[in-house]
PDB file of N, CA and C in Angstrom:
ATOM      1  N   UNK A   1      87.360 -21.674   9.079  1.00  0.00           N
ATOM      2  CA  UNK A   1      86.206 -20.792   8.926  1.00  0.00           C
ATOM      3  C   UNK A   1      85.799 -20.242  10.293  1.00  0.00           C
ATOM      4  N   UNK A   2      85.783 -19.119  10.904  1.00  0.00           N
ATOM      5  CA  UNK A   2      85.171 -18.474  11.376  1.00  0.00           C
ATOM      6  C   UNK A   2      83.541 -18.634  11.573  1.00  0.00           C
ATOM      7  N   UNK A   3      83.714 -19.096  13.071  1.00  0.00           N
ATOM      8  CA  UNK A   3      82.389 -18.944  13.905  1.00  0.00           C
ATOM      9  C   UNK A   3      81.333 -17.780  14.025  1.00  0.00           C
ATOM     10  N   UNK A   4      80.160 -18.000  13.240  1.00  0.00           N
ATOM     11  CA  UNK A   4      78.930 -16.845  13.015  1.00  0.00           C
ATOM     12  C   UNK A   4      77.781 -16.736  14.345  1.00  0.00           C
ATOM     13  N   UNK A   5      77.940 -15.687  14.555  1.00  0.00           N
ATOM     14  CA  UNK A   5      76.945 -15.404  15.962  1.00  0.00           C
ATOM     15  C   UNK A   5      76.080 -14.370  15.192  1.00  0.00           C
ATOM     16  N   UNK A   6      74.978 -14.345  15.356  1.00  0.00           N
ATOM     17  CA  UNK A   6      73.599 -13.741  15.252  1.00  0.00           C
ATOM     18  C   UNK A   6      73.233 -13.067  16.261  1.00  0.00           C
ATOM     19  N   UNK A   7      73.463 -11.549  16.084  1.00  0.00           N
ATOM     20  CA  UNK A   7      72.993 -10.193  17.504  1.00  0.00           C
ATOM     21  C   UNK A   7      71.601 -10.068  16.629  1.00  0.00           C
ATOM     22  N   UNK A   8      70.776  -9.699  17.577  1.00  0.00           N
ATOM     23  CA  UNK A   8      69.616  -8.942  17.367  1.00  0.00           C
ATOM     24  C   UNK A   8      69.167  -7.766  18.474  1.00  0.00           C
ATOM     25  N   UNK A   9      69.085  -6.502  17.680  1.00  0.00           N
ATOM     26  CA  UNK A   9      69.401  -5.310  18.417  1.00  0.00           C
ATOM     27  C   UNK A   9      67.948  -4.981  18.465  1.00  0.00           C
ATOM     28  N   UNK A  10      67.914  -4.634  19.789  1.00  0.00           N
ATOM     29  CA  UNK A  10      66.437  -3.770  19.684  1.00  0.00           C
ATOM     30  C   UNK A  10      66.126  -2.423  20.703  1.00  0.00           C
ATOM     31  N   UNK A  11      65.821  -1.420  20.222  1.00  0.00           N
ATOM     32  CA  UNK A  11      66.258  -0.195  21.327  1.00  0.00           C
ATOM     33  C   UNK A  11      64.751   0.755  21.592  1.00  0.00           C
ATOM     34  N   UNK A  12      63.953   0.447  22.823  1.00  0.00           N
ATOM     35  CA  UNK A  12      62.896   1.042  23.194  1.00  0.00           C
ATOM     36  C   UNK A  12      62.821   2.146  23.788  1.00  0.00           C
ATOM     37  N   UNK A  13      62.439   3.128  23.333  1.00  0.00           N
ATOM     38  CA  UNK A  13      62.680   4.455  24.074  1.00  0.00           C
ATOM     39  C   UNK A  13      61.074   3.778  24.993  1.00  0.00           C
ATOM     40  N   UNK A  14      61.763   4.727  26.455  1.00  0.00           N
ATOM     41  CA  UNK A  14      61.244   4.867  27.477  1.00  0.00           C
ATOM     42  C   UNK A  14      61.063   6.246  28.423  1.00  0.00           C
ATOM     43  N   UNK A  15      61.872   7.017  27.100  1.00  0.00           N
ATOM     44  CA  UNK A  15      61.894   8.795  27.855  1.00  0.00           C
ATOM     45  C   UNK A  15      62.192   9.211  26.665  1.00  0.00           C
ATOM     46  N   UNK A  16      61.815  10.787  26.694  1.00  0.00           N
ATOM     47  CA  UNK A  16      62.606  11.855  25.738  1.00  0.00           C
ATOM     48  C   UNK A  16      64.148  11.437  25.675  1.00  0.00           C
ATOM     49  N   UNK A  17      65.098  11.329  26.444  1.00  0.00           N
ATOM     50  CA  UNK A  17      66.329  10.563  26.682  1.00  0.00           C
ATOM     51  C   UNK A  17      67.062   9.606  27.275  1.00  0.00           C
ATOM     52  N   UNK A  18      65.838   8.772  27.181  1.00  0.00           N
ATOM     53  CA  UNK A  18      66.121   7.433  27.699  1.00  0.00           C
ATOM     54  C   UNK A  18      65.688   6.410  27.038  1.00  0.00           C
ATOM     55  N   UNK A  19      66.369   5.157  27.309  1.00  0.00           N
ATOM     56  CA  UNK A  19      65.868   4.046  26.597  1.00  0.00           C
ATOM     57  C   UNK A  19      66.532   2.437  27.036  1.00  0.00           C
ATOM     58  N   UNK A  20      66.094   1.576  25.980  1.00  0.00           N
ATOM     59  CA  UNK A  20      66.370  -0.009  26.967  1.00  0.00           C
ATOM     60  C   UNK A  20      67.117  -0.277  25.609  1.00  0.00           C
ATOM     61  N   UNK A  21      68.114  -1.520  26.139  1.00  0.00           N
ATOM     62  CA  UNK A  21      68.317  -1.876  24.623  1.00  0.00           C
ATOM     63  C   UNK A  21      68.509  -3.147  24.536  1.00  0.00           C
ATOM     64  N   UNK A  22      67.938  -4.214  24.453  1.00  0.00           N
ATOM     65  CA  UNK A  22      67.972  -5.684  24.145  1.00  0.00           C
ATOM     66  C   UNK A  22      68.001  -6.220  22.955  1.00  0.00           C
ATOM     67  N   UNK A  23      69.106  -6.785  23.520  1.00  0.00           N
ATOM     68  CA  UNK A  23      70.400  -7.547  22.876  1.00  0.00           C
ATOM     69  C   UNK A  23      70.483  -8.773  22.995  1.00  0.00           C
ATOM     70  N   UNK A  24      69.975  -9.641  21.698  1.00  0.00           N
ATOM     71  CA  UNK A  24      69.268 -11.571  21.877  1.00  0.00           C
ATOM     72  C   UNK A  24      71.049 -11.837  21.256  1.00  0.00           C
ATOM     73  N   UNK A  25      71.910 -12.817  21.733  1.00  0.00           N
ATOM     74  CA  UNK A  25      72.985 -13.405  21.128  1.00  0.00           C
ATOM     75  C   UNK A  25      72.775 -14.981  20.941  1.00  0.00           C
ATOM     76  N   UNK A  26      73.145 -14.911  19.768  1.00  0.00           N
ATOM     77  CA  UNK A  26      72.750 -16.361  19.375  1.00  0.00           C
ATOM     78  C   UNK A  26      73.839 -17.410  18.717  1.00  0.00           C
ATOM     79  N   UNK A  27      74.329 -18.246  19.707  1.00  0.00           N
ATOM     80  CA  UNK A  27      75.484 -18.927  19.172  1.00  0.00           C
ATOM     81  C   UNK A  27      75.310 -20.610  19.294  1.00  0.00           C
ATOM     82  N   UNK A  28      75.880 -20.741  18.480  1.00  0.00           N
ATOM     83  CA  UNK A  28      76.183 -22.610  18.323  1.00  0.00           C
ATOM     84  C   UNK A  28      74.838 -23.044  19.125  1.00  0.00           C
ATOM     85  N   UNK A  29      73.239 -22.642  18.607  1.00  0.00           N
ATOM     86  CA  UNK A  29      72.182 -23.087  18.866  1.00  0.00           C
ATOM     87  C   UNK A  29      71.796 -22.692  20.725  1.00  0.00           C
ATOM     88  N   UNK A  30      72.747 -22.007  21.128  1.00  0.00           N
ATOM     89  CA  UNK A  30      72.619 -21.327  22.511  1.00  0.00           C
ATOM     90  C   UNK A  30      71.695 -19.945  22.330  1.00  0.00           C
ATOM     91  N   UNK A  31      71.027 -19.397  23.447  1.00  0.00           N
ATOM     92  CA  UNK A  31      70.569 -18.125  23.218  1.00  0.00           C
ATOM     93  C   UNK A  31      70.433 -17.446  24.559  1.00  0.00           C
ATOM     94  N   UNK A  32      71.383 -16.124  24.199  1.00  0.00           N
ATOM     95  CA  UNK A  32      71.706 -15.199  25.831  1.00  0.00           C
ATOM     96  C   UNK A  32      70.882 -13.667  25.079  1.00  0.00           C
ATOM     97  N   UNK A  33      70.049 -13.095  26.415  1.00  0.00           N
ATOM     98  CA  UNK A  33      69.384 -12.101  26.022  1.00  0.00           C
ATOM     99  C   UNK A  33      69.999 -11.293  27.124  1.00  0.00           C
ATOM    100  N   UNK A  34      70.331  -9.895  26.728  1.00  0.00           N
ATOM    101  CA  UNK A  34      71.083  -9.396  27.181  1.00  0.00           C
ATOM    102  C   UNK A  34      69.998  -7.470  27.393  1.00  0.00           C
ATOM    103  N   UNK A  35      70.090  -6.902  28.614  1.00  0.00           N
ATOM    104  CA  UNK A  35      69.323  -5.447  28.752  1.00  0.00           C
ATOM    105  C   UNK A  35      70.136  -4.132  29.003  1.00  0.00           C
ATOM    106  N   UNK A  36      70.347  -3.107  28.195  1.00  0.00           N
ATOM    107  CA  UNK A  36      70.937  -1.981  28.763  1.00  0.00           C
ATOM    108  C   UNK A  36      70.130  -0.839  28.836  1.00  0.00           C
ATOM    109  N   UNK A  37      70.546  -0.111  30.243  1.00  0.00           N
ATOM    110  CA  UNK A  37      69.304   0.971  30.271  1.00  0.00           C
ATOM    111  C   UNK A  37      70.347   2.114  29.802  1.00  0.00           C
ATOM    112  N   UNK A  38      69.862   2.875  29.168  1.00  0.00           N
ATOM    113  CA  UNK A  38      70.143   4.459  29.146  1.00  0.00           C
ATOM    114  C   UNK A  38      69.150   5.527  29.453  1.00  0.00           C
ATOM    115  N   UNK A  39      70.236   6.579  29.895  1.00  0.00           N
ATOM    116  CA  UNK A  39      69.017   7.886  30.422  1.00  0.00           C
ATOM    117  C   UNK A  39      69.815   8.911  29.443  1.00  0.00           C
ATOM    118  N   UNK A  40      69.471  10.135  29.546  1.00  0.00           N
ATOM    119  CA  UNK A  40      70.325  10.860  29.247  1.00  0.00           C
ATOM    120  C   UNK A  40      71.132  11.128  27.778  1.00  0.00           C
ATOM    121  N   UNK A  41      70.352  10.811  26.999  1.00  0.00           N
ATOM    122  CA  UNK A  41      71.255  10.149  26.285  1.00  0.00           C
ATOM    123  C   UNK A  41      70.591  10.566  24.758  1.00  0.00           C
ATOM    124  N   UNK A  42      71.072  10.784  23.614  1.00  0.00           N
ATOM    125  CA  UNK A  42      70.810  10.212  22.104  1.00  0.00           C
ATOM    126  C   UNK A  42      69.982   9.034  21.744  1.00  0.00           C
ATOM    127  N   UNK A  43      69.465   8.575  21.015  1.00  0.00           N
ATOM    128  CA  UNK A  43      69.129   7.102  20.512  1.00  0.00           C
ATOM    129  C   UNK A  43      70.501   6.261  19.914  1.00  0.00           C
ATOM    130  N   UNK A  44      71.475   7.100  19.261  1.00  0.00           N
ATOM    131  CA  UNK A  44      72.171   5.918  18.680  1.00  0.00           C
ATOM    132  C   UNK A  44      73.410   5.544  19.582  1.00  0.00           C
ATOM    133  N   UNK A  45      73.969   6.707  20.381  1.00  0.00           N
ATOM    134  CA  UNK A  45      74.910   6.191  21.515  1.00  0.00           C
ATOM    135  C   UNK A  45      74.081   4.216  21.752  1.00  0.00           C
ATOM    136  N   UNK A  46      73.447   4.512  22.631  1.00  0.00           N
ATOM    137  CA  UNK A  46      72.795   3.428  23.054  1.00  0.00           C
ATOM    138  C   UNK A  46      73.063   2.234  22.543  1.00  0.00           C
ATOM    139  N   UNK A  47      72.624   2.247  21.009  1.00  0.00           N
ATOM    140  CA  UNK A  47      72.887   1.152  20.153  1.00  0.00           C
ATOM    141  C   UNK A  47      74.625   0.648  19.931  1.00  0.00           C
ATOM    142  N   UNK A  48      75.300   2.058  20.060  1.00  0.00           N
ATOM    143  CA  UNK A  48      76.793   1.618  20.054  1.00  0.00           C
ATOM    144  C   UNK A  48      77.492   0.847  20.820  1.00  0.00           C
ATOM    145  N   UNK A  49      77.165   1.670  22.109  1.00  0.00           N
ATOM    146  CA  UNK A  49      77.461   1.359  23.302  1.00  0.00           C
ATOM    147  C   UNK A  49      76.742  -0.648  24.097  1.00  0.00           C
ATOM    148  N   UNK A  50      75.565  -0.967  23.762  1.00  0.00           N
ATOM    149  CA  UNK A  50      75.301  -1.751  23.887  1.00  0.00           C
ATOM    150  C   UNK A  50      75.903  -3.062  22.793  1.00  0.00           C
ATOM    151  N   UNK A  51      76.203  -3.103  21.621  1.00  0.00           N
ATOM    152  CA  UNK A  51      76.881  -3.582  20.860  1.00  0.00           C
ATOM    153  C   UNK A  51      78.493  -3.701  21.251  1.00  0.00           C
ATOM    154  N   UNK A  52      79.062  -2.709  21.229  1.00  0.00           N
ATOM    155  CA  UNK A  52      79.997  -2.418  21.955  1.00  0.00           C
ATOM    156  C   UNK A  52      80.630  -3.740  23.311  1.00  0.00           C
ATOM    157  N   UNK A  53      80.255  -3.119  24.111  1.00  0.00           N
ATOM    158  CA  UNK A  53      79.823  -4.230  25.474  1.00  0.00           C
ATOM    159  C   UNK A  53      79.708  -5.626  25.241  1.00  0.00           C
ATOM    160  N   UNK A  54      79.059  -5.740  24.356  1.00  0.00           N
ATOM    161  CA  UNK A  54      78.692  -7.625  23.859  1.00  0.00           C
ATOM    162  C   UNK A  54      79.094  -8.097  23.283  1.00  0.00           C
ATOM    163  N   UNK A  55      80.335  -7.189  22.384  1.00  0.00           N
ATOM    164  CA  UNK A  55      81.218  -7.811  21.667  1.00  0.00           C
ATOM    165  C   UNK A  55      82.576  -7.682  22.620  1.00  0.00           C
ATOM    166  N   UNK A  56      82.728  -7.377  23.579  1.00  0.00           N
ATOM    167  CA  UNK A  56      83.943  -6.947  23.734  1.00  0.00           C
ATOM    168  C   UNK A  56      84.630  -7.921  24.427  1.00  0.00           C
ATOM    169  N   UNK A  57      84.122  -9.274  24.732  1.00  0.00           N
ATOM    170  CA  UNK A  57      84.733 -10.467  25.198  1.00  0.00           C
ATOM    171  C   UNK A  57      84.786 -11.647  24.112  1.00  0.00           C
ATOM    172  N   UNK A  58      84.810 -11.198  22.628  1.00  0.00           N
ATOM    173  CA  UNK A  58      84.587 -12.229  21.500  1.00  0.00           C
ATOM    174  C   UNK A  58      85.708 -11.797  20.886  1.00  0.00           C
ATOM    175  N   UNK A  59      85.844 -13.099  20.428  1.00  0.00           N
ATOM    176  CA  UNK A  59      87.696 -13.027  19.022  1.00  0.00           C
ATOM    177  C   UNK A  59      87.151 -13.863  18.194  1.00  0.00           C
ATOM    178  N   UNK A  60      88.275 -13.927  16.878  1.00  0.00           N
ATOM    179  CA  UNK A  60      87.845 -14.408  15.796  1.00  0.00           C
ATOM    180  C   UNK A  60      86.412 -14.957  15.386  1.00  0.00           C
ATOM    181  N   UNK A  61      85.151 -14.254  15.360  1.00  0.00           N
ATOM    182  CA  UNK A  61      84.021 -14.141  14.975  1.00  0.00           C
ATOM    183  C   UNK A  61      83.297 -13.076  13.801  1.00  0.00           C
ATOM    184  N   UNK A  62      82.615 -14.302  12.954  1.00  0.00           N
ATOM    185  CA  UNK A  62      81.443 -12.879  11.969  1.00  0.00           C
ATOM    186  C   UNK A  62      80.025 -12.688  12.655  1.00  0.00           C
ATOM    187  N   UNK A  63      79.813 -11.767  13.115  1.00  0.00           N
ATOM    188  CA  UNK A  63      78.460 -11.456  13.677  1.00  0.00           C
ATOM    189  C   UNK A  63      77.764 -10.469  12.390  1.00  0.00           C
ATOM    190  N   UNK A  64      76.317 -11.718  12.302  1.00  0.00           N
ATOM    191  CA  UNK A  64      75.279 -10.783  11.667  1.00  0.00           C
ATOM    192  C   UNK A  64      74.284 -10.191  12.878  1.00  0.00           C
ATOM    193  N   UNK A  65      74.467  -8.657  12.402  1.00  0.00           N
ATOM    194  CA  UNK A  65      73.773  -8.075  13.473  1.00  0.00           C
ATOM    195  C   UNK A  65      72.608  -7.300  12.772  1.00  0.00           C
ATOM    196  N   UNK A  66      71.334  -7.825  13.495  1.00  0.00           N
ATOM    197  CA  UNK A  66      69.807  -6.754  12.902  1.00  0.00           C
ATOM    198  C   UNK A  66      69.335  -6.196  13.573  1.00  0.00           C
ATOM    199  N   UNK A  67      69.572  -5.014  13.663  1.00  0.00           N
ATOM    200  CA  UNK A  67      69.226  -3.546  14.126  1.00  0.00           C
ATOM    201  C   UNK A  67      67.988  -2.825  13.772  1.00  0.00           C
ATOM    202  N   UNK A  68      67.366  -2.538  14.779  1.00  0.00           N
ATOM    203  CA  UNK A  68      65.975  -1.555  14.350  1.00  0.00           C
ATOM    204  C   UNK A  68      66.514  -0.139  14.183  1.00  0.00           C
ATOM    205  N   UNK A  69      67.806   0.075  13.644  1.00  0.00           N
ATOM    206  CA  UNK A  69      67.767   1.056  12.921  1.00  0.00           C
ATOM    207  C   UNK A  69      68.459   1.121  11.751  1.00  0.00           C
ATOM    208  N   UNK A  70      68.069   2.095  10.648  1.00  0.00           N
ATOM    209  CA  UNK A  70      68.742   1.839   9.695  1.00  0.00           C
ATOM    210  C   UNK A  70      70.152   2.704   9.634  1.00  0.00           C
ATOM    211  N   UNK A  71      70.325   3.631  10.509  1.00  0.00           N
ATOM    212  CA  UNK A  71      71.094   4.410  10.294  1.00  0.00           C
ATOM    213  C   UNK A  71      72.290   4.254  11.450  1.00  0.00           C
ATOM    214  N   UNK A  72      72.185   3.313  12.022  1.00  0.00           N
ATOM    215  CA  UNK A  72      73.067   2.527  12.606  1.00  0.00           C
ATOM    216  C   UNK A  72      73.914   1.441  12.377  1.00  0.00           C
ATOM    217  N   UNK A  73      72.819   0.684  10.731  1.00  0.00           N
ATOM    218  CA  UNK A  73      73.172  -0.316   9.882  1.00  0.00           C
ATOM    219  C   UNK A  73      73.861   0.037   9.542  1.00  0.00           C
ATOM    220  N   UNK A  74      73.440   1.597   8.485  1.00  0.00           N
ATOM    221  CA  UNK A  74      74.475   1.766   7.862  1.00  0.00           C
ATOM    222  C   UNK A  74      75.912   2.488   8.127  1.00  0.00           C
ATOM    223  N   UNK A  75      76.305   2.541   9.062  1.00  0.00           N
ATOM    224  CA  UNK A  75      77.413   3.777  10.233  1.00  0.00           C
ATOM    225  C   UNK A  75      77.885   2.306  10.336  1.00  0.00           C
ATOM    226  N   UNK A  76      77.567   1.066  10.676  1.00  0.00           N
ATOM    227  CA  UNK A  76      78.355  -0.103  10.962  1.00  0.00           C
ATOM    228  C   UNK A  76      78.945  -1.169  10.128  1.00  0.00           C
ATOM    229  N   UNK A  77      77.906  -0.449   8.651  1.00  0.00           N
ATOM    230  CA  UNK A  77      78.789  -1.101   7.331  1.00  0.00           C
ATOM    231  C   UNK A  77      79.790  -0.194   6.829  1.00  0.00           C
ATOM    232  N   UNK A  78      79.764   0.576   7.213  1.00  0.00           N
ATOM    233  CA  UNK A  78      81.022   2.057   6.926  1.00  0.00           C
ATOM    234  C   UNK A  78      80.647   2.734   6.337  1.00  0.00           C
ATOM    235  N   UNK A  79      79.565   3.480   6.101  1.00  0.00           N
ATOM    236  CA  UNK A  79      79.003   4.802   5.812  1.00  0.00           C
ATOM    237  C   UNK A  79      79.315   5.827   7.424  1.00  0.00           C
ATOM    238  N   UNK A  80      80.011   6.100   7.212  1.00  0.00           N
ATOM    239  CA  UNK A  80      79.435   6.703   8.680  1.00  0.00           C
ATOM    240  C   UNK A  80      79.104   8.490   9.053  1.00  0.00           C
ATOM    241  N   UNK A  81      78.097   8.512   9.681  1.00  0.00           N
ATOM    242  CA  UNK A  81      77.665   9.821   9.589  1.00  0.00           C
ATOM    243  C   UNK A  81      78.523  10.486  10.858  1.00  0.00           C
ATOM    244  N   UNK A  82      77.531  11.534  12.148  1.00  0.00           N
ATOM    245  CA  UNK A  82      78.524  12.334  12.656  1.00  0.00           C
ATOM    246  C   UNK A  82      78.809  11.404  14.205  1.00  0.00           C
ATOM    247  N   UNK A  83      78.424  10.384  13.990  1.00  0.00           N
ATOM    248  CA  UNK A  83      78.766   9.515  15.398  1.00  0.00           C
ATOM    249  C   UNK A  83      80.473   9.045  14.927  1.00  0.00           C
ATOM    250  N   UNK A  84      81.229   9.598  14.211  1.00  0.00           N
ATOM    251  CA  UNK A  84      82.518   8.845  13.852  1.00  0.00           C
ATOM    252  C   UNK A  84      83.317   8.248  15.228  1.00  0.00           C
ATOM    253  N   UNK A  85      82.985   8.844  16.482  1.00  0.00           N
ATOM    254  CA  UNK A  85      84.006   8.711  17.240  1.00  0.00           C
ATOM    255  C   UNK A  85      83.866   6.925  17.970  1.00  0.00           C
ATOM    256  N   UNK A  86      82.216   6.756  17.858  1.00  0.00           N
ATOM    257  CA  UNK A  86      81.628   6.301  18.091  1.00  0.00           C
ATOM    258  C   UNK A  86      81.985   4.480  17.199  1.00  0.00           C
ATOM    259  N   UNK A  87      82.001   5.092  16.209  1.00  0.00           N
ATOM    260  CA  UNK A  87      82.288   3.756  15.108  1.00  0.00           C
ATOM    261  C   UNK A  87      83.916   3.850  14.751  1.00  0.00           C
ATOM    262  N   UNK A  88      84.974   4.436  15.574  1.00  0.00           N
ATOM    263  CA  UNK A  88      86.289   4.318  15.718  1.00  0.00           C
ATOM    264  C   UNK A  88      86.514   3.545  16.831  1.00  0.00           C
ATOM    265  N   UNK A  89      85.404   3.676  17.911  1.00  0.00           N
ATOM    266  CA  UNK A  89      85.789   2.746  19.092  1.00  0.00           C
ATOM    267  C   UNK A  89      85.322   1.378  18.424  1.00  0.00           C
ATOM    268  N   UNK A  90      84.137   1.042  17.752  1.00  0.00           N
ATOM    269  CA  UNK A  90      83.457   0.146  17.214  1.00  0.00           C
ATOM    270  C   UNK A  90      84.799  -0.788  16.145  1.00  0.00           C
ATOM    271  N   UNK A  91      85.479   0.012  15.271  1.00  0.00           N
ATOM    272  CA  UNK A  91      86.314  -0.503  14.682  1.00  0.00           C
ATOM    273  C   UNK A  91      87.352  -0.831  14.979  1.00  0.00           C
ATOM    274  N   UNK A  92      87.962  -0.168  16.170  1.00  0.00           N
ATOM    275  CA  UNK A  92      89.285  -0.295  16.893  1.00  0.00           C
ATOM    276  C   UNK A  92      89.163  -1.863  17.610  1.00  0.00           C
ATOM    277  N   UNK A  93      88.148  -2.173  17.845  1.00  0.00           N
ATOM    278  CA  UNK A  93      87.685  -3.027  18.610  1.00  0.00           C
ATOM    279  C   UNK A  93      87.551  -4.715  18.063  1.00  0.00           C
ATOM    280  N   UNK A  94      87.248  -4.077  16.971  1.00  0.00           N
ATOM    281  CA  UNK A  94      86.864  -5.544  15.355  1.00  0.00           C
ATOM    282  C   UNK A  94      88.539  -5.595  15.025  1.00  0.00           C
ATOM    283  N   UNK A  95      89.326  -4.365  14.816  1.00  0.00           N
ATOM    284  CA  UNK A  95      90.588  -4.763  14.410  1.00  0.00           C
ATOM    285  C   UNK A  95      91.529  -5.920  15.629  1.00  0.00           C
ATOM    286  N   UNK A  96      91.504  -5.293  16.818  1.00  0.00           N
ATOM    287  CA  UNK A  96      92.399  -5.877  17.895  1.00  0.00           C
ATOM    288  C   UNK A  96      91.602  -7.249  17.984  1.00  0.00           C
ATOM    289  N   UNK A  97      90.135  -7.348  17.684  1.00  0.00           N
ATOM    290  CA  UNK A  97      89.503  -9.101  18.231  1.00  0.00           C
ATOM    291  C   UNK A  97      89.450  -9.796  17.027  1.00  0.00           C
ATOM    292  N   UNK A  98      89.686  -9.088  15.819  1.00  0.00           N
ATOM    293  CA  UNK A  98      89.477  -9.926  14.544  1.00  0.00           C
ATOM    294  C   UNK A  98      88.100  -9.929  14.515  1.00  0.00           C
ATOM    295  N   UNK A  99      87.432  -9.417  14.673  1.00  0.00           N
ATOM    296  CA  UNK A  99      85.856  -9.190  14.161  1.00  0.00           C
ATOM    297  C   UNK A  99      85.405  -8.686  13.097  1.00  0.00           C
ATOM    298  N   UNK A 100      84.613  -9.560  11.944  1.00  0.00           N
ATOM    299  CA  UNK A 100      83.467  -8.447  11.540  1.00  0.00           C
ATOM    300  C   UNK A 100      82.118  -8.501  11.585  1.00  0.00           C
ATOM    301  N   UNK A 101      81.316  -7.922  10.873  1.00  0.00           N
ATOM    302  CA  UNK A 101      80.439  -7.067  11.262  1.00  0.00           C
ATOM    303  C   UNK A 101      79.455  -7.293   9.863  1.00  0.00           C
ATOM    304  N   UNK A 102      78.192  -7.891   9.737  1.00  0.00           N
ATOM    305  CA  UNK A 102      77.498  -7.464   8.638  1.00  0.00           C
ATOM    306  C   UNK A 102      75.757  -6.899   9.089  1.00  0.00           C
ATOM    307  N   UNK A 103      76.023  -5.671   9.294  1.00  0.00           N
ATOM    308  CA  UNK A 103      74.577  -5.042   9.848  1.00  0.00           C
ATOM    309  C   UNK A 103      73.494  -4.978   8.861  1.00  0.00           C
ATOM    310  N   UNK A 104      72.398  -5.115   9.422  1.00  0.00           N
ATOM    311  CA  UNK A 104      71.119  -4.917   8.575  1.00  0.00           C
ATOM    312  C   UNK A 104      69.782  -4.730   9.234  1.00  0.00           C
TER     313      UNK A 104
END
């Protein structure tokens, strides 16, 4: 069975195009809080990109991840709207580490 880690996403705008994005990881009763700044930027890059990053040193894992957005939830359960390129890096990424993914 596959080891479950618990992300909790949270993304504060701090500008018209900017924002923070903290990222609580929660494993085997451990807890790492994690900050990314963006400028420049969209709201949902941010959320990708910071997800992205924090998964990208994990293998064979199910991460439940809760997101303050919904439309990020749903782009990461596979609905995906016009960020596709965005949730191809996201998936390319779950395929090569054996990851999945249950957003909410």
């Amino acid at each position: 069975m596959r080891n479950t880690i618990f992300i909790t996403q949270k993304l504060t705008k701090t500008g018209d195009a900017s924002s923070v994005v903290k990222v609580e990881i929660e494993s085997d009763g451990n807890i790492e809080v994690n900050e990314f700044n963006y400028s420049n930027t969209n709201f949902i890059f941010p959320l990708y990109n910071s997800l992205i990053n924090t998964i990208s040193e994990m293998k064979d894992v199910h991460i439940e991840l809760k997101t303050d957005s919904k439309v990020f939830a749903r782009e990461v359960n596979g609905i995906p709207n016009k960020n596709t390129r965005m949730l191809e890096i996201l998936k390319n990424i779950q395929e090569r580490q054996n990851i999945t993914i249950d957003a909410y």
